[in-house]
Every structure is written in C-alpha cells, then in structure tokens.
N, C-alpha and C. Protein backbone atom coordinates (compact mmCIF):
# COMPACT_ATOMS: atom_id res chain seq x y z
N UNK A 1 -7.60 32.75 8.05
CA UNK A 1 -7.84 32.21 6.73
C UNK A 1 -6.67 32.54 5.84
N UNK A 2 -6.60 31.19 4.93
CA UNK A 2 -4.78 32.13 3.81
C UNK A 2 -5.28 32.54 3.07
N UNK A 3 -4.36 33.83 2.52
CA UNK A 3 -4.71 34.57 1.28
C UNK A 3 -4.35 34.06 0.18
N UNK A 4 -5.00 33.52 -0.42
CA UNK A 4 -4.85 33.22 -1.75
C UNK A 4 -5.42 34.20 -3.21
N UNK A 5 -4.58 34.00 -3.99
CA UNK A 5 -4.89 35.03 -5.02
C UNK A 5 -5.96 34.52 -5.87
N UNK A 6 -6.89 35.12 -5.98
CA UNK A 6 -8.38 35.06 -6.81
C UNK A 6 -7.74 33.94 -8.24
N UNK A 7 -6.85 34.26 -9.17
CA UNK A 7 -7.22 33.51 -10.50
C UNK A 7 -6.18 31.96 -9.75
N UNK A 8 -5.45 31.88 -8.51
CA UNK A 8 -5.50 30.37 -8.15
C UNK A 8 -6.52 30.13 -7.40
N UNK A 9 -7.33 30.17 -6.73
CA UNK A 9 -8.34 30.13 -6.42
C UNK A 9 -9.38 29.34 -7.15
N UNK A 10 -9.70 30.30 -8.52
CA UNK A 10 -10.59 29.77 -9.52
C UNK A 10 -9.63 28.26 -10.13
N UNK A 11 -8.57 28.65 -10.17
CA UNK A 11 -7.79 27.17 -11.04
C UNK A 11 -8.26 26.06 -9.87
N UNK A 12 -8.21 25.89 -8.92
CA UNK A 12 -7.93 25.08 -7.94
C UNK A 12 -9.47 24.83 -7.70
N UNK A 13 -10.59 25.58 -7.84
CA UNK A 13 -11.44 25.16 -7.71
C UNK A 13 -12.19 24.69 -9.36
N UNK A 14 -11.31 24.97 -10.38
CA UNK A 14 -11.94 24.08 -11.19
C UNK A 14 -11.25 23.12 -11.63
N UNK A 15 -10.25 22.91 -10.83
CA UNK A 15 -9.33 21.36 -10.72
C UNK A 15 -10.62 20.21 -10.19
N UNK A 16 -10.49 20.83 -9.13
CA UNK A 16 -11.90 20.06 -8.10
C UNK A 16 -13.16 19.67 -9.15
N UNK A 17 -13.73 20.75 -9.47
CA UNK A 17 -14.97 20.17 -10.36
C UNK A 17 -14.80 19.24 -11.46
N UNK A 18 -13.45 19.40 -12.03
CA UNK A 18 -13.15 18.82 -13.30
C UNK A 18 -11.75 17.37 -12.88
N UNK A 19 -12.29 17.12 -11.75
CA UNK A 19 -11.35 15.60 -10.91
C UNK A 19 -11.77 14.44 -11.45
N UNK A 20 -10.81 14.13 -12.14
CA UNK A 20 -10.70 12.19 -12.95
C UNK A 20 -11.63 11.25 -11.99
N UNK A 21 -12.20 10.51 -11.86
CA UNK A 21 -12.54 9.57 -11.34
C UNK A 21 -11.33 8.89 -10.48
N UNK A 22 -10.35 8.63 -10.73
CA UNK A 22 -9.59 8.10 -9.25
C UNK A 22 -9.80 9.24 -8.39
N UNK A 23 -9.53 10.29 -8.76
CA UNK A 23 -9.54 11.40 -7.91
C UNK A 23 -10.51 11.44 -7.06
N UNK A 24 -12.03 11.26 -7.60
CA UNK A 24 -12.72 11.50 -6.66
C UNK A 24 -13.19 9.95 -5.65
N UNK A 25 -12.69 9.04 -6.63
CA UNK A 25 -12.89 7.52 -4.87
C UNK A 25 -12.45 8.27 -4.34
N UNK A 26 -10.72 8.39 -4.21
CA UNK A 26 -9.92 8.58 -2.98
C UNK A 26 -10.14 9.83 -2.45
N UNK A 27 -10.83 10.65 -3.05
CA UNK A 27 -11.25 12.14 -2.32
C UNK A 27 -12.80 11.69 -1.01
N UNK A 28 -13.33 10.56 -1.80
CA UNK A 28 -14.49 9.83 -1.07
C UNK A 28 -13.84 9.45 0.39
N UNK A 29 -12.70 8.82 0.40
CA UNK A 29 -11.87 7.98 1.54
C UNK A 29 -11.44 9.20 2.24
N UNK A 30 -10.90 10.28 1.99
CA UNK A 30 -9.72 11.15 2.69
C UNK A 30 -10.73 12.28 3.21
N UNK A 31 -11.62 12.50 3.01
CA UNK A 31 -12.48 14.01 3.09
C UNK A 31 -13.27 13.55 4.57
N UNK A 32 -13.42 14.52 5.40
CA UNK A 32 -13.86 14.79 6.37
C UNK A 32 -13.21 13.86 7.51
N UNK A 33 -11.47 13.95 7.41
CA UNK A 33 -11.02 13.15 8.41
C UNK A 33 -11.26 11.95 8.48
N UNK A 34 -11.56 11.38 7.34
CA UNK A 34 -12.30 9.83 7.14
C UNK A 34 -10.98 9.17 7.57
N UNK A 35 -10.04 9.30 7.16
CA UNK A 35 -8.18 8.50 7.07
C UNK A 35 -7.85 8.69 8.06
N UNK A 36 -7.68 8.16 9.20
CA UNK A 36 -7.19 8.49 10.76
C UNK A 36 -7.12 10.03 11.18
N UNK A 37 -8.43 10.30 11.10
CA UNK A 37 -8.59 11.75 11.53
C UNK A 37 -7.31 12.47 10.77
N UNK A 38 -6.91 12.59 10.19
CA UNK A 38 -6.39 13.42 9.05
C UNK A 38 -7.06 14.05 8.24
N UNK A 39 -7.19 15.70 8.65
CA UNK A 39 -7.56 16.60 7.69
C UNK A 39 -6.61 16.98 6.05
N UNK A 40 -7.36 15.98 4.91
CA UNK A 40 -6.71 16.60 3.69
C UNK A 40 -7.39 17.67 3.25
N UNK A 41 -7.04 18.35 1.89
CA UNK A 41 -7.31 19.16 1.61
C UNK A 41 -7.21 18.89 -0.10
N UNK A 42 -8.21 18.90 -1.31
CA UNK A 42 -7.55 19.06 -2.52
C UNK A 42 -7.77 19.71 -3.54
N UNK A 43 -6.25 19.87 -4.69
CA UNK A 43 -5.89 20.57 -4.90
C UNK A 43 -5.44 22.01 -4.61
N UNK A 44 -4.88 21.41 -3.87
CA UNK A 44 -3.88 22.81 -2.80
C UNK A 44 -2.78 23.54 -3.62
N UNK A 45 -3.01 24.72 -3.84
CA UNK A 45 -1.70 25.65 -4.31
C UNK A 45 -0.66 25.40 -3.80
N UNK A 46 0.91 25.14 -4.38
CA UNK A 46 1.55 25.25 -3.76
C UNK A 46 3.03 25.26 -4.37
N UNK A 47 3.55 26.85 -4.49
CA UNK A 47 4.43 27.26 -5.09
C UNK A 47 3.82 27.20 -6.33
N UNK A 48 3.93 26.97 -7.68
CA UNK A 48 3.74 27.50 -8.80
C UNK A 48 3.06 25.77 -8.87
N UNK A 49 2.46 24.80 -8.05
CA UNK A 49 1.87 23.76 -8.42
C UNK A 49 0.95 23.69 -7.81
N UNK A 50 -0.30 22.70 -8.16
CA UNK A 50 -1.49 22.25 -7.65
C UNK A 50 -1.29 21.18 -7.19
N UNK A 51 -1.34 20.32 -5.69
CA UNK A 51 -1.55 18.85 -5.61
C UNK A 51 -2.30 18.66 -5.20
N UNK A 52 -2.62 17.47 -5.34
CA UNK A 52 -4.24 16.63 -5.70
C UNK A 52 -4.53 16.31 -4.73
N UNK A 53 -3.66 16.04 -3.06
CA UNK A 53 -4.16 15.68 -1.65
C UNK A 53 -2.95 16.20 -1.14
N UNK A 54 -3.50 16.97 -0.25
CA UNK A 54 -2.37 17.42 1.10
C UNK A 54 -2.76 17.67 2.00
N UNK A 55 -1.86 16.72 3.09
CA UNK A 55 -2.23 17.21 4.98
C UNK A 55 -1.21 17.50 5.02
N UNK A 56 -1.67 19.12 5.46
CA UNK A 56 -0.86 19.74 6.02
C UNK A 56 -0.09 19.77 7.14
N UNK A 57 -0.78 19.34 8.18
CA UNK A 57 -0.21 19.01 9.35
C UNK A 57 0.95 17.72 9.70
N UNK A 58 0.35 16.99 8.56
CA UNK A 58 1.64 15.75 8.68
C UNK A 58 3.05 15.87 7.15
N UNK A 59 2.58 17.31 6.49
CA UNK A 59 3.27 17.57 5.64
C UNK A 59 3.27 16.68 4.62
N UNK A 60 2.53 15.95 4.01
CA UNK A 60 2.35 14.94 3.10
C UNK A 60 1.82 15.20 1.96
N UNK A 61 1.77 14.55 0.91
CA UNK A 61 1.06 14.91 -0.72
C UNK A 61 0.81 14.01 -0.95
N UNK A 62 -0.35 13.43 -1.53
CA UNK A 62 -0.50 12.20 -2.36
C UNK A 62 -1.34 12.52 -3.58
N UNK A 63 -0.23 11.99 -4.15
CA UNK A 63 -0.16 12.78 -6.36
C UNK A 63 -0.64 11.33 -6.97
N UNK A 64 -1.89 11.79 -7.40
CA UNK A 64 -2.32 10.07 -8.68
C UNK A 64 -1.92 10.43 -9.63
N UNK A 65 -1.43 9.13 -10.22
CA UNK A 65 -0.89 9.25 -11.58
C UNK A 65 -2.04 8.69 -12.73
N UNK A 66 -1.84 8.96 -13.78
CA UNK A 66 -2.78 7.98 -15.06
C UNK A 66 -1.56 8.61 -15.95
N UNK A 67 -1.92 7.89 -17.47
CA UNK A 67 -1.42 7.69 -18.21
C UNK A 67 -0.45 9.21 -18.57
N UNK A 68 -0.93 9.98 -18.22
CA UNK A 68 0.05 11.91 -18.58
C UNK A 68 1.28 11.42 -17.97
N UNK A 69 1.57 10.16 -16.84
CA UNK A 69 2.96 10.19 -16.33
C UNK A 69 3.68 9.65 -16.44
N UNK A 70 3.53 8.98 -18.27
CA UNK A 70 4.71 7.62 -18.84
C UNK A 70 5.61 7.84 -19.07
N UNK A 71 5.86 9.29 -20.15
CA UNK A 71 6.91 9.62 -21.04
C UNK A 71 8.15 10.28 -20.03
N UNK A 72 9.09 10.26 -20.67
CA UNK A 72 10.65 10.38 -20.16
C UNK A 72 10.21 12.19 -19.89
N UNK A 73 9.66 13.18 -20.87
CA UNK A 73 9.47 14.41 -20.40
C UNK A 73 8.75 14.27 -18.80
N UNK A 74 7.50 14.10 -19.42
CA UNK A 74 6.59 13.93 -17.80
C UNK A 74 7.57 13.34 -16.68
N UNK A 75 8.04 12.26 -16.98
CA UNK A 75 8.66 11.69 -15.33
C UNK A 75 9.58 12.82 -15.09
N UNK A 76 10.16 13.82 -16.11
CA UNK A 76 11.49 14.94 -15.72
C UNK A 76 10.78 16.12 -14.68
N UNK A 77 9.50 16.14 -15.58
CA UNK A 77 8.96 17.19 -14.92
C UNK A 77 8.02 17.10 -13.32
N UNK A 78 7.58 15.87 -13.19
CA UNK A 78 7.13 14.93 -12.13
C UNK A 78 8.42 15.39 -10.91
N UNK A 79 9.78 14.66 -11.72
CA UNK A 79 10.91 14.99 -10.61
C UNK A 79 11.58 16.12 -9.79
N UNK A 80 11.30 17.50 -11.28
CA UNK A 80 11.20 18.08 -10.56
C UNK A 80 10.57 18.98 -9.89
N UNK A 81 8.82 18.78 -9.70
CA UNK A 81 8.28 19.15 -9.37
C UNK A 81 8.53 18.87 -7.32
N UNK A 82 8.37 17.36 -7.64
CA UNK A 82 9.09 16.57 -6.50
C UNK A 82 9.80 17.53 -5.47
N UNK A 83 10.96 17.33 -6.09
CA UNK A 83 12.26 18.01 -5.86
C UNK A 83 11.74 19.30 -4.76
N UNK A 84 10.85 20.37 -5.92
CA UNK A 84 10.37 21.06 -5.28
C UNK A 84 9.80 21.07 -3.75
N UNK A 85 8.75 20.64 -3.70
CA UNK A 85 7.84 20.14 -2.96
C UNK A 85 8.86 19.46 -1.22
N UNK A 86 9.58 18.69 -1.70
CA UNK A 86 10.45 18.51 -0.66
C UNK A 86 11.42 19.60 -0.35
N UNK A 87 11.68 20.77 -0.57
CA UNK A 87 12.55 21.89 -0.30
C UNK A 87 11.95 22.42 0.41
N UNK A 88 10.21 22.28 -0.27
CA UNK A 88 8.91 23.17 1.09
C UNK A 88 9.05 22.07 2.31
N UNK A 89 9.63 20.78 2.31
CA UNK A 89 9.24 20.54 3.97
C UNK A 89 7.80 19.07 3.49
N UNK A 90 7.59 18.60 2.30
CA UNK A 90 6.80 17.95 2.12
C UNK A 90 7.05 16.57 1.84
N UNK A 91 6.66 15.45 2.10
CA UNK A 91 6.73 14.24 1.39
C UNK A 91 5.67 14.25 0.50
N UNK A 92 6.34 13.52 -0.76
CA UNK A 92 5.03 12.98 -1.61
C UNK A 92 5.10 11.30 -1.85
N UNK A 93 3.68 11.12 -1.74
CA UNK A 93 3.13 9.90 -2.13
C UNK A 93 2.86 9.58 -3.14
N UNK A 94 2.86 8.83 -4.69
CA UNK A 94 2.51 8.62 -5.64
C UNK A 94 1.80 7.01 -5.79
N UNK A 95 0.89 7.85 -6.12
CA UNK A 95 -0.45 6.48 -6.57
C UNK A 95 -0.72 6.66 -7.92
N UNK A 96 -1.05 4.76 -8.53
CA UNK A 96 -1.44 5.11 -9.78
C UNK A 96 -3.05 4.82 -9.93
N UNK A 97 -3.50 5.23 -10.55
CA UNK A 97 -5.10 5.41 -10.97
C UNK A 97 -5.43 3.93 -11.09
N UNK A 98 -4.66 3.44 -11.44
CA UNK A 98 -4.99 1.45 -11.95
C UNK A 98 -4.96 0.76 -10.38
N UNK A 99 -4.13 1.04 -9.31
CA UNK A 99 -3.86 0.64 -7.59
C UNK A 99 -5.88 1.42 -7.19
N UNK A 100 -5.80 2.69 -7.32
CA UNK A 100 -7.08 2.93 -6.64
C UNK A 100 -8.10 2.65 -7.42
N UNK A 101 -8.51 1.77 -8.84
CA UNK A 101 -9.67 1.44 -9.17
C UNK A 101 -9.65 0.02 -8.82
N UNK A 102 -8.75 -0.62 -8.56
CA UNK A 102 -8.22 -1.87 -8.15
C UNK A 102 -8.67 -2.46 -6.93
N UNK A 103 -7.72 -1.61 -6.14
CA UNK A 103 -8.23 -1.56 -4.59
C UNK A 103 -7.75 -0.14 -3.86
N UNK A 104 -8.76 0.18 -3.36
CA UNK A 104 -8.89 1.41 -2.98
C UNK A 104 -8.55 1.26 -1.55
N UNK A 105 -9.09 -0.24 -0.75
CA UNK A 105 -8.47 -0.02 0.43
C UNK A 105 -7.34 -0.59 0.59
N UNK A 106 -6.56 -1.02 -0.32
CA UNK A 106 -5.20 -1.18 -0.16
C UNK A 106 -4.40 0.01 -0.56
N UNK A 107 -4.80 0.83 -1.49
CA UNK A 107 -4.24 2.29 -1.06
C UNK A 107 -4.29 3.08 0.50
N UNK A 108 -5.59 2.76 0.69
CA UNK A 108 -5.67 3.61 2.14
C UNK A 108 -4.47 3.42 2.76
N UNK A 109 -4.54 1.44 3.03
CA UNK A 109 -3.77 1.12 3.90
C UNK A 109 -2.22 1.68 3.45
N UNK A 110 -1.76 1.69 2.32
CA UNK A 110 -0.02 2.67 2.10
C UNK A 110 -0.28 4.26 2.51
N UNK A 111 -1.19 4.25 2.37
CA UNK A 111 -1.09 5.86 3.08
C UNK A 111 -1.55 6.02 4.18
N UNK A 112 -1.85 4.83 5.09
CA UNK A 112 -1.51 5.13 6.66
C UNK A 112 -0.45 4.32 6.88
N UNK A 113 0.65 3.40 6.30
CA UNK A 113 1.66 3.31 6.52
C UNK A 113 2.71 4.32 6.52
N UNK A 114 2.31 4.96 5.46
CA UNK A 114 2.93 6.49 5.03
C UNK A 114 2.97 7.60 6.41
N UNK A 115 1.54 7.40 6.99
CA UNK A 115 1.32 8.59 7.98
C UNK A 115 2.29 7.93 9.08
C-alpha cells in the first residue's frame, strides 16, 4: 500500500466528494476498469498536485477543464504544472467539461485513442 501523508489524503478525498459534475460522468465511464480494463484512479497526489484521472500503469492523466482554465495566468500555471507531470514520466490528456456533457462517448473514444 503507498504511504501517503494524512492532510493529502484528507485533500484528495475531499476533492472526490466535492467533484464538478463532468467529473463525476467520466468517473462513471473510467471506474472499475470500465475503459479497456484500465485501472484509473481519482484525484491522485502527485508531487505538490492533485489530478483528476490517472492510470498508472499506462502513465497517463486526464485533466477536465471548465471555465478556471481561460485566463493567460491559469493556462501559465496549467503549463507548468504540465511540464511537471511529464518530468514524472506522465502524459496528460486535457478535456473540456462542454466535450464530456456533450458527448461523453466521444471522449471515451480520445482516450482510448490516447491509450
């Protein structure tokens, strides 16, 4: 089991309780290996960030966006969060909240193109 430190722990599990509505369709689609037997996982610690879907095993992230990700700050900080994230060994996927209330299985389908 990983050790994770108790106050990320609590953040990450009240990410989960407190998940936007895109969040939770596509948590509906990805949870219990539903996505080509791909175990995700969300809101996963990782380095000084939380992301919103990660398989680990195929090293992947998929980050929804809504409206927090218009402004010229946010996209800086988006990038280099990014940035980050790929130094660990990760790809990220970015979806916007308007694609998964839209169509949800045309998201699936970019993120098994993705896999």
């Amino acid at each position: 089991m990983r050790s994770v430190d108790p106050s990320t722990h609590g953040r990450a599990q009240r990410l989960r309780e407190q998940a936007p509505k895109a969040e939770r369709l596509l948590w509906a689609k990805l949870r219990n290996r539903a996505l080509a037997g791909q175990k995700f996982v969300r809101q996963m610690p990782l380095g000084p960030y939380f992301v919103d879907f990660a398989c680990r095993e195929l090293m992947l992230i998929i980050e929804i966006d809504g409206a927090t990700h218009s402004s010229a700050e946010e996209r800086a900080y988006d990038r280099a969060r990014e940035q980050y994230l790929a130094a660990q060994g990760y790809r990220v996927l970015r979806v916007q909240n308007a694609d998964i209330y839209e169509s949800i299985d045309g998201v699936c389908e970019l993120i098994l193109a993705t896999i």
